[in-house]
Protein backbone atom coordinates (compact mmCIF):
# COMPACT_ATOMS: atom_id res chain seq x y z
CA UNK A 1 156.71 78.30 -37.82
CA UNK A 2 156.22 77.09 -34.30
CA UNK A 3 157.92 73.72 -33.64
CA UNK A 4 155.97 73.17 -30.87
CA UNK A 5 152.60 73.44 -32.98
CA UNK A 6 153.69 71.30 -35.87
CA UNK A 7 152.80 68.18 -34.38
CA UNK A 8 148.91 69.30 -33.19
CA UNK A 9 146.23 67.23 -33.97
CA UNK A 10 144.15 69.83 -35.57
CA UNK A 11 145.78 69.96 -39.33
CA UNK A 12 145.14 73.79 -39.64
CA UNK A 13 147.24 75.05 -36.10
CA UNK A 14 149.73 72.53 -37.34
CA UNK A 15 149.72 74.13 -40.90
CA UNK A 16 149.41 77.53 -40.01
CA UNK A 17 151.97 77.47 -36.64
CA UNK A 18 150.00 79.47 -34.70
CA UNK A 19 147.95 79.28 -32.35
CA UNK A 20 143.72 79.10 -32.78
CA UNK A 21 143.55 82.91 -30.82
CA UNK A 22 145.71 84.15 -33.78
CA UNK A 23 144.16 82.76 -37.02
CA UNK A 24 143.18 85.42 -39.71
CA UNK A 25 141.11 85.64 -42.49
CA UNK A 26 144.19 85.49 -44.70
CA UNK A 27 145.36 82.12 -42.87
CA UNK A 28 141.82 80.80 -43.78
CA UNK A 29 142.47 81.29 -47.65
CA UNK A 30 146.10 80.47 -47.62
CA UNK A 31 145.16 76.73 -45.80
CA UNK A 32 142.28 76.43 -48.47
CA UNK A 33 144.64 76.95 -51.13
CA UNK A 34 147.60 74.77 -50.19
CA UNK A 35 145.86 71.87 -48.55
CA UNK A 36 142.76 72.00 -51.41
CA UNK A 37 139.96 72.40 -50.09
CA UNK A 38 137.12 71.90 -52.03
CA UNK A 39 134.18 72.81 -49.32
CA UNK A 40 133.66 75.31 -46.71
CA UNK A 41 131.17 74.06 -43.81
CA UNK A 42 129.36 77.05 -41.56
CA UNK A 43 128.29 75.33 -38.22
CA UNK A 44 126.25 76.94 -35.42
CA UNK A 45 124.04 75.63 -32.30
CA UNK A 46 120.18 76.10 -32.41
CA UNK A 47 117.54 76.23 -29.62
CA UNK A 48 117.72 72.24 -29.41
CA UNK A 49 121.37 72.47 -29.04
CA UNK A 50 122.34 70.60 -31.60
CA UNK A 51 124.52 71.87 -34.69
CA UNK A 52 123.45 73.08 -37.52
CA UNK A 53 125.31 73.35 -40.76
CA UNK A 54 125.78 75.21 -44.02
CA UNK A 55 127.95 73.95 -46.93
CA UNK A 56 129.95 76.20 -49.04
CA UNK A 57 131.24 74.83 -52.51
CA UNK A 58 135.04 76.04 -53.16
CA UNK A 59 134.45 77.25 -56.89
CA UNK A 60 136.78 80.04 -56.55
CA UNK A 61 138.64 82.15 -53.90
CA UNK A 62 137.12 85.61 -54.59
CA UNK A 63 133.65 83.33 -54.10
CA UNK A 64 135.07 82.32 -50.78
CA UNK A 65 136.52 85.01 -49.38
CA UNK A 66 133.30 86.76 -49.86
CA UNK A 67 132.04 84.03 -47.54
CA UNK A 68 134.43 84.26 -45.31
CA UNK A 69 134.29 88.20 -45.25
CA UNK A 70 130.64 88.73 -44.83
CA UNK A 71 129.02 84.95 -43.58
CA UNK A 72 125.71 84.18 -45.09
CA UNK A 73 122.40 85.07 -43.99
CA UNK A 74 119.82 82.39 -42.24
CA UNK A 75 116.27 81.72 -41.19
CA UNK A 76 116.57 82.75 -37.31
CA UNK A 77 112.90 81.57 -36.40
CA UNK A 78 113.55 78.16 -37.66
CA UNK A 79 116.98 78.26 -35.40
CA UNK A 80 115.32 80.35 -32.58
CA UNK A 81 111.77 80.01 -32.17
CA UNK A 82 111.26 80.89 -28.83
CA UNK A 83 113.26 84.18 -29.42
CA UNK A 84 112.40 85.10 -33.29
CA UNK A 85 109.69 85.70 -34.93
CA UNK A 86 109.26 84.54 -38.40
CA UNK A 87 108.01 88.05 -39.60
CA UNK A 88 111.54 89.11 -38.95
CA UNK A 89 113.18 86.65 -38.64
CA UNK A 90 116.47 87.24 -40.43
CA UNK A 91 120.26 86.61 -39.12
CA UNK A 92 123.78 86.30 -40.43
CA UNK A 93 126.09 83.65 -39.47
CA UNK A 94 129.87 84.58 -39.50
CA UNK A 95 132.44 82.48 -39.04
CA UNK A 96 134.71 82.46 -35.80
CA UNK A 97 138.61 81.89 -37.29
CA UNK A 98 139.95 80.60 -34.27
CA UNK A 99 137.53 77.57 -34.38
CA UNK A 100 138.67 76.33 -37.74
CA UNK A 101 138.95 72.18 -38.47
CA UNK A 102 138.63 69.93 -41.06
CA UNK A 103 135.63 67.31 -41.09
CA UNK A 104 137.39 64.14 -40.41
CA UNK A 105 134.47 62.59 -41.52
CA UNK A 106 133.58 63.51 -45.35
CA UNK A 107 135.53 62.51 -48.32
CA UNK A 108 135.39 65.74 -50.15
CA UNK A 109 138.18 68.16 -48.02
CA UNK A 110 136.45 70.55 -45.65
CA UNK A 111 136.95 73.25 -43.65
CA UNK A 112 134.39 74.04 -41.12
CA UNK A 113 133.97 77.02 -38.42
CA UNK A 114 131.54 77.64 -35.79
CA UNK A 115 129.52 80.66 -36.15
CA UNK A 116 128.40 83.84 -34.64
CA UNK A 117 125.18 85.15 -34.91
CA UNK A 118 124.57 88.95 -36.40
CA UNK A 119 120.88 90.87 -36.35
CA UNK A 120 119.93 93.03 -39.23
CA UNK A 121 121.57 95.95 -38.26
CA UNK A 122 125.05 94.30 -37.80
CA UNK A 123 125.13 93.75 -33.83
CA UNK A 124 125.16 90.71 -32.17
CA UNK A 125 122.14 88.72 -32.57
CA UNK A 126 121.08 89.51 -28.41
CA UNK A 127 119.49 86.34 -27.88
CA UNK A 128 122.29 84.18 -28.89
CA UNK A 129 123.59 82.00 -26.68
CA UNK A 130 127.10 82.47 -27.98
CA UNK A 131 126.72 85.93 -27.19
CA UNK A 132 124.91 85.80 -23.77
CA UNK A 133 128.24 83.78 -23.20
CA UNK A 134 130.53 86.60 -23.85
CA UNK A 135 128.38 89.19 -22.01
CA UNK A 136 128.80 87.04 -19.19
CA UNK A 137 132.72 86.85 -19.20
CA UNK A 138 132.68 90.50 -20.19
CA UNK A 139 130.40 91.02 -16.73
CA UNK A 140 132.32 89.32 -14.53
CA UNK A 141 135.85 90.47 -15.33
CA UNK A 142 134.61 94.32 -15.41
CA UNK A 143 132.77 93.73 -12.01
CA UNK A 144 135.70 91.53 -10.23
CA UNK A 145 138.83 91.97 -11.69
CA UNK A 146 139.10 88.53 -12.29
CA UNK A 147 138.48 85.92 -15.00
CA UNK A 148 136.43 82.92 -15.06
CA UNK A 149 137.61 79.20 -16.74
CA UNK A 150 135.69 76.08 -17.22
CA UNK A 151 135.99 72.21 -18.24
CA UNK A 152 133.39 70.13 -18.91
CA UNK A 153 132.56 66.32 -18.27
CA UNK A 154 130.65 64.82 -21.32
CA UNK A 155 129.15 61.45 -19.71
CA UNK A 156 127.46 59.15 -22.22
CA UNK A 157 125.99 55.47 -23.07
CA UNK A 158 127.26 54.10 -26.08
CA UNK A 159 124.79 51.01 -27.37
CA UNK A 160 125.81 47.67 -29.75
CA UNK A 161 124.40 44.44 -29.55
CA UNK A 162 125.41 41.90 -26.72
CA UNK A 163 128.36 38.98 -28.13
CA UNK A 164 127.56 37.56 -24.30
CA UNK A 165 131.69 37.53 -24.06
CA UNK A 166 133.36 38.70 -20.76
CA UNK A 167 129.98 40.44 -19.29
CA UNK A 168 130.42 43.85 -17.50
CA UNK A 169 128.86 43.71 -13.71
CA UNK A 170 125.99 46.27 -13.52
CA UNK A 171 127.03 49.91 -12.32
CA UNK A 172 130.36 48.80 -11.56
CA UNK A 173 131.63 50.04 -14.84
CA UNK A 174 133.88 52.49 -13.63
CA UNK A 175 137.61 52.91 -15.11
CA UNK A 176 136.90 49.48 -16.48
CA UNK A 177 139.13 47.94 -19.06
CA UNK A 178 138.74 45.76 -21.72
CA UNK A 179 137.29 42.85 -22.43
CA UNK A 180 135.05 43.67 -19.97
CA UNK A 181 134.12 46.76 -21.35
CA UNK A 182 134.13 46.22 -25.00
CA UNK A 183 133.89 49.65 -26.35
CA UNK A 184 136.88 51.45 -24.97
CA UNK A 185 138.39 51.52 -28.34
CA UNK A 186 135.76 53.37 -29.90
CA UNK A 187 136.81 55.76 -27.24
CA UNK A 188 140.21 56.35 -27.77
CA UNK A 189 138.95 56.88 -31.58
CA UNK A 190 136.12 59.75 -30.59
CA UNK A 191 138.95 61.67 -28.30
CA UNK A 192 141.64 61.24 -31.27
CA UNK A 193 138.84 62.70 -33.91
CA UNK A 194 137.96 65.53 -31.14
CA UNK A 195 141.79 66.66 -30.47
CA UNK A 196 141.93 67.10 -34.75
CA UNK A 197 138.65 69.48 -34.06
CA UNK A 198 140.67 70.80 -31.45
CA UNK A 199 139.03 69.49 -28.35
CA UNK A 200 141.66 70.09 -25.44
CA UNK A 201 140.90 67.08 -22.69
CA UNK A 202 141.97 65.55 -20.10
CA UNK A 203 141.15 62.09 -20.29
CA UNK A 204 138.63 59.65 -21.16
CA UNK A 205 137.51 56.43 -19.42
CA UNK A 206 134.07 54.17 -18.79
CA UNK A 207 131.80 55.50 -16.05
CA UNK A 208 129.91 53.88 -13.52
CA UNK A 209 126.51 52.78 -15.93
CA UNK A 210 126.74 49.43 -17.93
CA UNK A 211 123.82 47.05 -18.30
CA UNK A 212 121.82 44.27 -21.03
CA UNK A 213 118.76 45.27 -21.74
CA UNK A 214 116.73 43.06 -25.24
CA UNK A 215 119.95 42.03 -26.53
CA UNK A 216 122.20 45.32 -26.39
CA UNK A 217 125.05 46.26 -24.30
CA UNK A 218 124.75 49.70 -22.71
CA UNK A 219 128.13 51.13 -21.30
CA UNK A 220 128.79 54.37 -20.14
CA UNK A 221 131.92 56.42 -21.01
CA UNK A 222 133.33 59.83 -20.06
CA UNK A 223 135.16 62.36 -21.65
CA UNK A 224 136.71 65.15 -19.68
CA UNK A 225 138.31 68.27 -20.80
CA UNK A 226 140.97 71.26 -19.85
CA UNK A 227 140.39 74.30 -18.33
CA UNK A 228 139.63 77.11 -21.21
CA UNK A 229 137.80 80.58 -21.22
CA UNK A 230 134.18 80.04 -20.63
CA UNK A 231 133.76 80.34 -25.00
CA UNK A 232 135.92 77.78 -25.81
CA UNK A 233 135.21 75.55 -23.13
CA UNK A 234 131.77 75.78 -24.39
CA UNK A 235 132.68 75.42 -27.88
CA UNK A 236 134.61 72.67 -28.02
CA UNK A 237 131.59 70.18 -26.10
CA UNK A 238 129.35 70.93 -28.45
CA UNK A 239 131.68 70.12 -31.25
CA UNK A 240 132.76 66.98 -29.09
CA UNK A 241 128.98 65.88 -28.92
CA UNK A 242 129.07 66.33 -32.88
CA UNK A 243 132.14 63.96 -33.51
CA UNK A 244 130.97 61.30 -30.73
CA UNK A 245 127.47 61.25 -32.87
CA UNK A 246 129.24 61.42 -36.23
CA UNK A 247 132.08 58.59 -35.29
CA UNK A 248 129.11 55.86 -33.83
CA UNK A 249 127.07 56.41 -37.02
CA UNK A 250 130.11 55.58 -39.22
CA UNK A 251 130.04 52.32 -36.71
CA UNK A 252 126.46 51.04 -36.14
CA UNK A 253 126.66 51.65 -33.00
CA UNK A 254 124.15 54.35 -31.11
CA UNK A 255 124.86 56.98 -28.24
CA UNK A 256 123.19 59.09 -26.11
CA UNK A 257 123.63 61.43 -24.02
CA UNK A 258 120.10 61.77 -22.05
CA UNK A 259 120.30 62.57 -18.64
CA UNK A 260 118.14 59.14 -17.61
CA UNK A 261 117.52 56.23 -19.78
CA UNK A 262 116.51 53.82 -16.98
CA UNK A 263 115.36 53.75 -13.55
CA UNK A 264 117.92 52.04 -11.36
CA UNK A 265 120.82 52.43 -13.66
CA UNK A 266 123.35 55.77 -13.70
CA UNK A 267 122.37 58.50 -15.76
CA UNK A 268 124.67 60.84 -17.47
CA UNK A 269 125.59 64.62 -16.58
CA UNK A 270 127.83 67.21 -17.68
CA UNK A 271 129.63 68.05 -14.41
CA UNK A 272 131.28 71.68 -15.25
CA UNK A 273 134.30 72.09 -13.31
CA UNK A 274 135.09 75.87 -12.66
CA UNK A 275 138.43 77.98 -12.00
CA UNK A 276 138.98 81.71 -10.85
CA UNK A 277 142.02 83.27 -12.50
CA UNK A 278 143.84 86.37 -11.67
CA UNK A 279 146.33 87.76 -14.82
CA UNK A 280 146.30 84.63 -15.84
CA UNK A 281 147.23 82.42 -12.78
CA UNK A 282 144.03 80.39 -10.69
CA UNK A 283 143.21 81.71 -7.51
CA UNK A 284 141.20 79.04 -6.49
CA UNK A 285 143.38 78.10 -3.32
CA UNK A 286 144.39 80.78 -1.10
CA UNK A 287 148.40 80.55 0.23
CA UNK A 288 147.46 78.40 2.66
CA UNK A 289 146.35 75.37 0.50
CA UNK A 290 142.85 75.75 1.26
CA UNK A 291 139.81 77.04 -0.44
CA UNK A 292 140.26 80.62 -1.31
CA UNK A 293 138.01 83.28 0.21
CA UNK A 294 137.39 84.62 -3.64
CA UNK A 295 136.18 80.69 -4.34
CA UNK A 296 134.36 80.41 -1.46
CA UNK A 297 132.32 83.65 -2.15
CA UNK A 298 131.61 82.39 -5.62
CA UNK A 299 130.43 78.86 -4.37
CA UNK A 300 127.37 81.31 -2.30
CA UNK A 301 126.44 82.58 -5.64
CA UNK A 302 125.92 79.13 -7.31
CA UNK A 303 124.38 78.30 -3.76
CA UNK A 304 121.89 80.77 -3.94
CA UNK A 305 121.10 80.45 -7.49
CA UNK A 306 121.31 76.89 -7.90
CA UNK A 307 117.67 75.78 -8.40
CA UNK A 308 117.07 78.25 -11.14
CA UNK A 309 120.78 76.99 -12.94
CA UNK A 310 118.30 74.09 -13.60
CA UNK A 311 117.19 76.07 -16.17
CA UNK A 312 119.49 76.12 -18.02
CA UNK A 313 121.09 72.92 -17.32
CA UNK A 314 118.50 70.11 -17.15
CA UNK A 315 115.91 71.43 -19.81
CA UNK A 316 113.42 68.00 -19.80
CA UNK A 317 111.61 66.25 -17.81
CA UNK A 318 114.29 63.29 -17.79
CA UNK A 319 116.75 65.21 -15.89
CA UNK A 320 114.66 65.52 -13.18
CA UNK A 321 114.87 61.50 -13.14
CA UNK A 322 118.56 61.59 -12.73
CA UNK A 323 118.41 64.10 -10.05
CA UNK A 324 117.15 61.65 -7.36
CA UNK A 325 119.04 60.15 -3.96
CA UNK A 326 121.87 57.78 -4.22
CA UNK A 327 122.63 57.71 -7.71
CA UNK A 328 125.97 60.22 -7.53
CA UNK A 329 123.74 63.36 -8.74
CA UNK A 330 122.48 66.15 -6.64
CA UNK A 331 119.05 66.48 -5.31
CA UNK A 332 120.14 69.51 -2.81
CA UNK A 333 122.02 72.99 -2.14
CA UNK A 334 124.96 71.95 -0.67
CA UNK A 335 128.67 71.58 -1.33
CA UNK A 336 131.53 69.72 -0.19
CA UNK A 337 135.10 68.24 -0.53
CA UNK A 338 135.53 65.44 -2.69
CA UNK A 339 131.65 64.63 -2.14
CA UNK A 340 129.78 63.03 -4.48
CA UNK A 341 126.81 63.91 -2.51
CA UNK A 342 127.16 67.52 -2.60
CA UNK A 343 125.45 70.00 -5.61
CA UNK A 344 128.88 71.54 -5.76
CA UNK A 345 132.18 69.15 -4.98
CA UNK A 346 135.65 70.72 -4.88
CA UNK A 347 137.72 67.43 -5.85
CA UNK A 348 141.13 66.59 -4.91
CA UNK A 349 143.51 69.22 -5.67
CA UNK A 350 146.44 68.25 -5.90
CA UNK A 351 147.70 70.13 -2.84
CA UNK A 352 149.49 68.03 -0.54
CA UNK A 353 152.87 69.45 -1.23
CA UNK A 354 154.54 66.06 -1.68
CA UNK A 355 155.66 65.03 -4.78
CA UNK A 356 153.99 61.58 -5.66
CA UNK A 357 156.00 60.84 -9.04
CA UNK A 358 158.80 60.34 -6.68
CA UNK A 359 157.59 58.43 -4.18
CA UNK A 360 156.46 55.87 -6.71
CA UNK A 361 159.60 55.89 -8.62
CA UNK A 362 161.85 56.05 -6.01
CA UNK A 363 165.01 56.59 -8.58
CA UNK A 364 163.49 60.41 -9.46
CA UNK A 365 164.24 62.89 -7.13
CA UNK A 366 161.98 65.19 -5.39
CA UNK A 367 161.34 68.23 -6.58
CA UNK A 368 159.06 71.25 -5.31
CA UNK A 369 155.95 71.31 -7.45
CA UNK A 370 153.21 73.86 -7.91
CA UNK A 371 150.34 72.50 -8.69
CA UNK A 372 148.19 75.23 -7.46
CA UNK A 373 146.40 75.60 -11.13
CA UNK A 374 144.56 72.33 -10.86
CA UNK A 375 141.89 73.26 -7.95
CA UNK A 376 138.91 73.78 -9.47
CA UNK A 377 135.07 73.57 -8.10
CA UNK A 378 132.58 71.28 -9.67
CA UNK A 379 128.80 71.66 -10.69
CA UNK A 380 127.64 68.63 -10.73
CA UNK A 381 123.49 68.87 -11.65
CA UNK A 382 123.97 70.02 -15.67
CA UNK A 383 123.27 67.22 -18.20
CA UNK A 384 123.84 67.15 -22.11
CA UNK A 385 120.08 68.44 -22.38
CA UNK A 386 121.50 71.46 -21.66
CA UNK A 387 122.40 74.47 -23.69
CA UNK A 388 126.05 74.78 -23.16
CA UNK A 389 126.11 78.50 -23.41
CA UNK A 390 123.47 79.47 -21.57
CA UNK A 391 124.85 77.07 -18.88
CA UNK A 392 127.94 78.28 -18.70
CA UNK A 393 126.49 82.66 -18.52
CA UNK A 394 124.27 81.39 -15.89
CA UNK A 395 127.46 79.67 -13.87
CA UNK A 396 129.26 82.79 -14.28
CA UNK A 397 126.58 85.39 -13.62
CA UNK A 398 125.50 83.13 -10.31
CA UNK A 399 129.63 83.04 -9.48
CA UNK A 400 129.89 87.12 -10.14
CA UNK A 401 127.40 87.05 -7.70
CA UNK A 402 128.28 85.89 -5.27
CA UNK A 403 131.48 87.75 -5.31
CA UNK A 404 129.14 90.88 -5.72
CA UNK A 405 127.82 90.28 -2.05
CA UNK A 406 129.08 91.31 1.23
CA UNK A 407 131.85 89.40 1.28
CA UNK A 408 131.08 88.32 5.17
CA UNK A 409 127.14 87.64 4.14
CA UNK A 410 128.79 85.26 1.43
CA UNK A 411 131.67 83.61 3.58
CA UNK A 412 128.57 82.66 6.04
CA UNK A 413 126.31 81.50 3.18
CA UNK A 414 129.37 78.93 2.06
CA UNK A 415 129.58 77.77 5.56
CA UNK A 416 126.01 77.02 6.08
CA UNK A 417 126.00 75.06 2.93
CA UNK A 418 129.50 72.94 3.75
CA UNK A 419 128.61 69.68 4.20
CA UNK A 420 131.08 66.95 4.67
CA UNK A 421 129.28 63.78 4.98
CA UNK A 422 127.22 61.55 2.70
CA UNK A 423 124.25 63.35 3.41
CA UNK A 424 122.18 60.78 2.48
CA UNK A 425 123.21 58.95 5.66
CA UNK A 426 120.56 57.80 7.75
CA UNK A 427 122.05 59.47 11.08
CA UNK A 428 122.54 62.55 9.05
CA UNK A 429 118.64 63.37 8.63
CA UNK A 430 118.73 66.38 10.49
CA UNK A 431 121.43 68.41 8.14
CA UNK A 432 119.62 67.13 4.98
CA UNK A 433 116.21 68.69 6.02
CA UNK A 434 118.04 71.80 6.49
CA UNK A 435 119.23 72.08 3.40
CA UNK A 436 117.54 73.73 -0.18
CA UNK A 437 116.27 70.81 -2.64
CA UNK A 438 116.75 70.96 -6.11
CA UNK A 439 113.50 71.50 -8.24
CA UNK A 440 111.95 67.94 -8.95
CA UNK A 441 110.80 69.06 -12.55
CA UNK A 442 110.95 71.29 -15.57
CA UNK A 443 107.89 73.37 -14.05
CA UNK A 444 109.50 73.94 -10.67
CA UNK A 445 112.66 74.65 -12.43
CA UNK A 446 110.67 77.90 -14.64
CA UNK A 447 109.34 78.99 -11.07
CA UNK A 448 112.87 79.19 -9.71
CA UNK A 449 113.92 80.77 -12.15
CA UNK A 450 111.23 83.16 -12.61
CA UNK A 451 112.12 84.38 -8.89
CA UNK A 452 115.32 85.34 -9.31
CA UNK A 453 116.09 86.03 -12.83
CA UNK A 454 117.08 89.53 -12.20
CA UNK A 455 120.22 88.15 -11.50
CA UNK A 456 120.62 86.97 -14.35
CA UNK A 457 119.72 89.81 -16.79
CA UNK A 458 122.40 92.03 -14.63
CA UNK A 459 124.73 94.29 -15.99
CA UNK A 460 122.81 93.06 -19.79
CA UNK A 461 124.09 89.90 -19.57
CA UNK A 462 120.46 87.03 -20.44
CA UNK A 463 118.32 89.26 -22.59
CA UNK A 464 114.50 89.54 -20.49
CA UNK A 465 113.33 87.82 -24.10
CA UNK A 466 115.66 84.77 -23.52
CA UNK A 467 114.69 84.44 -19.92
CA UNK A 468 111.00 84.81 -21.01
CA UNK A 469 111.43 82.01 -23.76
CA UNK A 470 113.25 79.20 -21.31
CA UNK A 471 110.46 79.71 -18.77
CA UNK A 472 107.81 79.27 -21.45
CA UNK A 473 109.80 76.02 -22.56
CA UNK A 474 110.08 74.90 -19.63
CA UNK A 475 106.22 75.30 -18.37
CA UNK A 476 105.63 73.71 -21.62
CA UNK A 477 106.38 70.22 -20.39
CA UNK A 478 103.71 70.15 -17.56
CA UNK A 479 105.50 67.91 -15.61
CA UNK A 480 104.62 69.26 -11.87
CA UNK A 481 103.17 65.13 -11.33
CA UNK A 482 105.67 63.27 -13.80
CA UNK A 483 106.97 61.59 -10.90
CA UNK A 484 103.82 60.17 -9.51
CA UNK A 485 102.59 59.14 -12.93
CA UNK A 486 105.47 57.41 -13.82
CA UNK A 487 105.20 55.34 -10.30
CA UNK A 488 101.57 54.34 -11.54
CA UNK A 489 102.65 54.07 -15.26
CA UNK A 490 105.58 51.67 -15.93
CA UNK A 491 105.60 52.48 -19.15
CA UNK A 492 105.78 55.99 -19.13
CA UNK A 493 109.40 55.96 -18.18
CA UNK A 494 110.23 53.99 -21.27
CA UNK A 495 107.82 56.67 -23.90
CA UNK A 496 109.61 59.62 -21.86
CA UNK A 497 113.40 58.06 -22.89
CA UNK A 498 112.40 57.67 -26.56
CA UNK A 499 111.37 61.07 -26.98
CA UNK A 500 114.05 62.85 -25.51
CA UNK A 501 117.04 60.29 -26.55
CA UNK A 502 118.56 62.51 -28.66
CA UNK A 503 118.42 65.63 -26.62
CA UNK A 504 121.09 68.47 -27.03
């Protein structure tokens, strides 16, 4: 038994003493048996994003290692329809160990497991996102030598009726605390529930948005996680989304996490924060404290690719509402130090050499800290409409890139795109009309992609039939004028919100 794992929020790695990498089949039925558990819950991410799930009644453990052994078998053009057809339309889900939890939301004791998709044959289902995932870490290490991590930043409102107590000032929500914002408990209780899932974070804390609007209080909250393999990183939002969903319907409360719900007000992304690793350690910074060449050349790839990333990170035509000037998102190809401004920011890293805890606490002694592993670069046009997989292979296959170039053509491409001003600056009109502009909708978005998606279907890693199915999503919208309608139609704002409040 690990002492160190006993105390772990998620009740099977502090059963078990090992770690999530580790679990086994056999560690599955042993947990069942001594913590009795009575149902076995298969969960897995459709086209829409959102989770799907299968229950599985203990009646015996022969019955349920059978499940466990060989999955279950599922409808994949009801999951898929853009990439299966229903004349053969067949897949097996199979569970992942090393993504075991209990529900801490049913009475009946569960065990549930994220899922990997399996065609008829036995291979992985190519279309998968899961899968596309793992093609894309598998790319990028065989082609660099390196490894790629990733956190994500959930952002979302969370909505309950308006007590008129201690009002919040509009968009100045930010790190506020209570009684001002009145939902910071509710919080704390979503990032407790995701740790038992085990959700690694970072911190939580209320964003920027919070305004009345027919009786309700809307406030904006973040969640932000640790750096993890691309998989888990991507695993572990979409089961965050889950519990944040599951905890406000236990409360009356609703959330969402749509990229735009009101003109004028913040909107929410998911910001992906990205790290290089070599044998384990981050190369992001180079020995002098600085950017590292290795970053810098993988900041050109997500230059160059950028507009076509939309697609698969800001799949409606609400994102493209969010993406507008002077709201802290992106509208074009740039990137920058600790600027909001920029497509691509590379925050504060922690590199000043100096440490801080003693300078505050002036009874603790120096000491010579390496803090080198918390640089990371940040994406910051996704949004929760995405699909989390195919936004994170499309990061990585745009980063792989980039390292895949000339290294001088890509040092000169990061150069050209360092900005480090508010660009939105009157007096800095000039550099802004130089730069690349995001697409403005869904339609734009399929063209962008359309252009460069060889890229992307590289060394095997997006299947042509995936690409082919996005763009034909995306076109699907006909949205090329939304903008100008909406400026003629107040109202379409408001129909465009309720359709897509629930997206991914």
């Amino acid at each position: 038994m690990n002492k160190k794992l006993s105390l772990n929020p998620n009740e099977v790695v502090a059963f078990l003493g090992k770690e999530p990498k580790d679990f086994t089949r056999a560690d599955m039925l042993s947990f069942i048996t001594e913590r009795g558990i009575r149902m076995v819950d298969f969960m897995y991410p459709a086209e829409d994003g959102r989770i799907k799930t299968l229950n599985f009644s203990v009646t015996s453990l022969e019955y349920i290692e059978t499940v466990l052994s060989e999955g279950e078998r599922v409808d994949g053009s009801s999951l898929f329809p853009s990439f299966v057809e229903a004349g053969n339309s067949d897949l097996y889900v199979v569970p992942r160990y090393r993504t075991a939890f209990v529900d801490p939301f049913v009475e009946i004791p569960t065990l549930c497991f994220l899922c990997s998709f399996f065609d008829k044959d036995g291979n992985p289902f190519d279309c998968a996102p899961y899968h596309t995932l793992m093609r894309a870490e598998k790319a990028f290490e065989e082609s660099t030598g390196l490894s790629f991590e990733a956190m994500g930043e959930l952002e979302y409102y969370v909505i309950t009726e308006d007590d008129g107590l201690f009002p919040a000032t509009d968009q100045r929500g930010y790190h506020e605390s209570e009684p001002f914002a009145k939902l910071n408990d509710f919080r704390r209780e979503c990032m407790d529930h995701v740790a038992r899932t085990g959700g690694q974070m970072k911190y939580g804390h209320s964003e920027v948005g919070n305004f009345t609007l027919d009786g309700k209080v809307y406030e904006q909250n973040e969640i932000e996680f640790l750096p993890n393999p691309l998989d888990t990183a991507a695993d572990q939002l979409l089961i965050a989304k889950w519990v944040i969903r599951n905890l406000a319907y236990k409360y009356g409360y609703d959330v969402t996490f749509a990229p735009k719900i009101i003109v004028g007000e913040a909107g929410s992304g998911m910001h992906i924060h990205m790290r290089i690793m070599r044998d384990g350690v981050n190369c992001t910074l180079g020995p002098d404290g600085k950017l590292s060449e290795e970053a810098r050349r993988a900041i050109a790839g997500l230059m160059l690719m950028a507009p076509a990333i939309t697609a698969f990170g800001n799949k409606n035509p609400t994102s493209y509402f969010r993406l507008v000037p002077h709201q802290e998102a992106p509208t074009n190809v740039c990137w920058g130090d600790c600027n909001r401004s920029a497509l691509v920011r590379v925050p504060l890293g922690w590199s000043t050499g100096k440490d801080m805890a003693s300078l505050a606490n002036p009874n603790e002694p120096a000491r010579a800290l390496d803090t080198s592993g918390k640089q990371t670069f940040e994406m910051r046009s996704p949004d929760c409409s995405a699909d989390i997989y195919q936004l994170m292979s499309g990061l990585c296959a745009a980063a792989r890139y980039g390292l895949e170039m000339d290294p001088a053509e890509a040092l000169k491409i990061a150069a050209d795109k360092y900005v480090d001003m508010d660009i939105h600056r009157p007096e800095y009109a000039g550099k802004l009309a130089a730069l690349d502009s995001l697409p403005t909708c869904c339609s734009e978005s399929a063209d962008c992609l359309e252009k460069v998606r060889a890229v992307f279907e590289a060394r095997d890693v997006f299947r042509p039939r995936m690409i082919d199915g996005i763009v034909k999503s995306l076109r699907s919208f006909d949205d090329a004028d939304l903008h100008a309608r909406a400026d003629q139609d107040a109202d379409l704002m408001r129909r465009l919100v309720e359709k897509y409040f629930y997206c991914g």
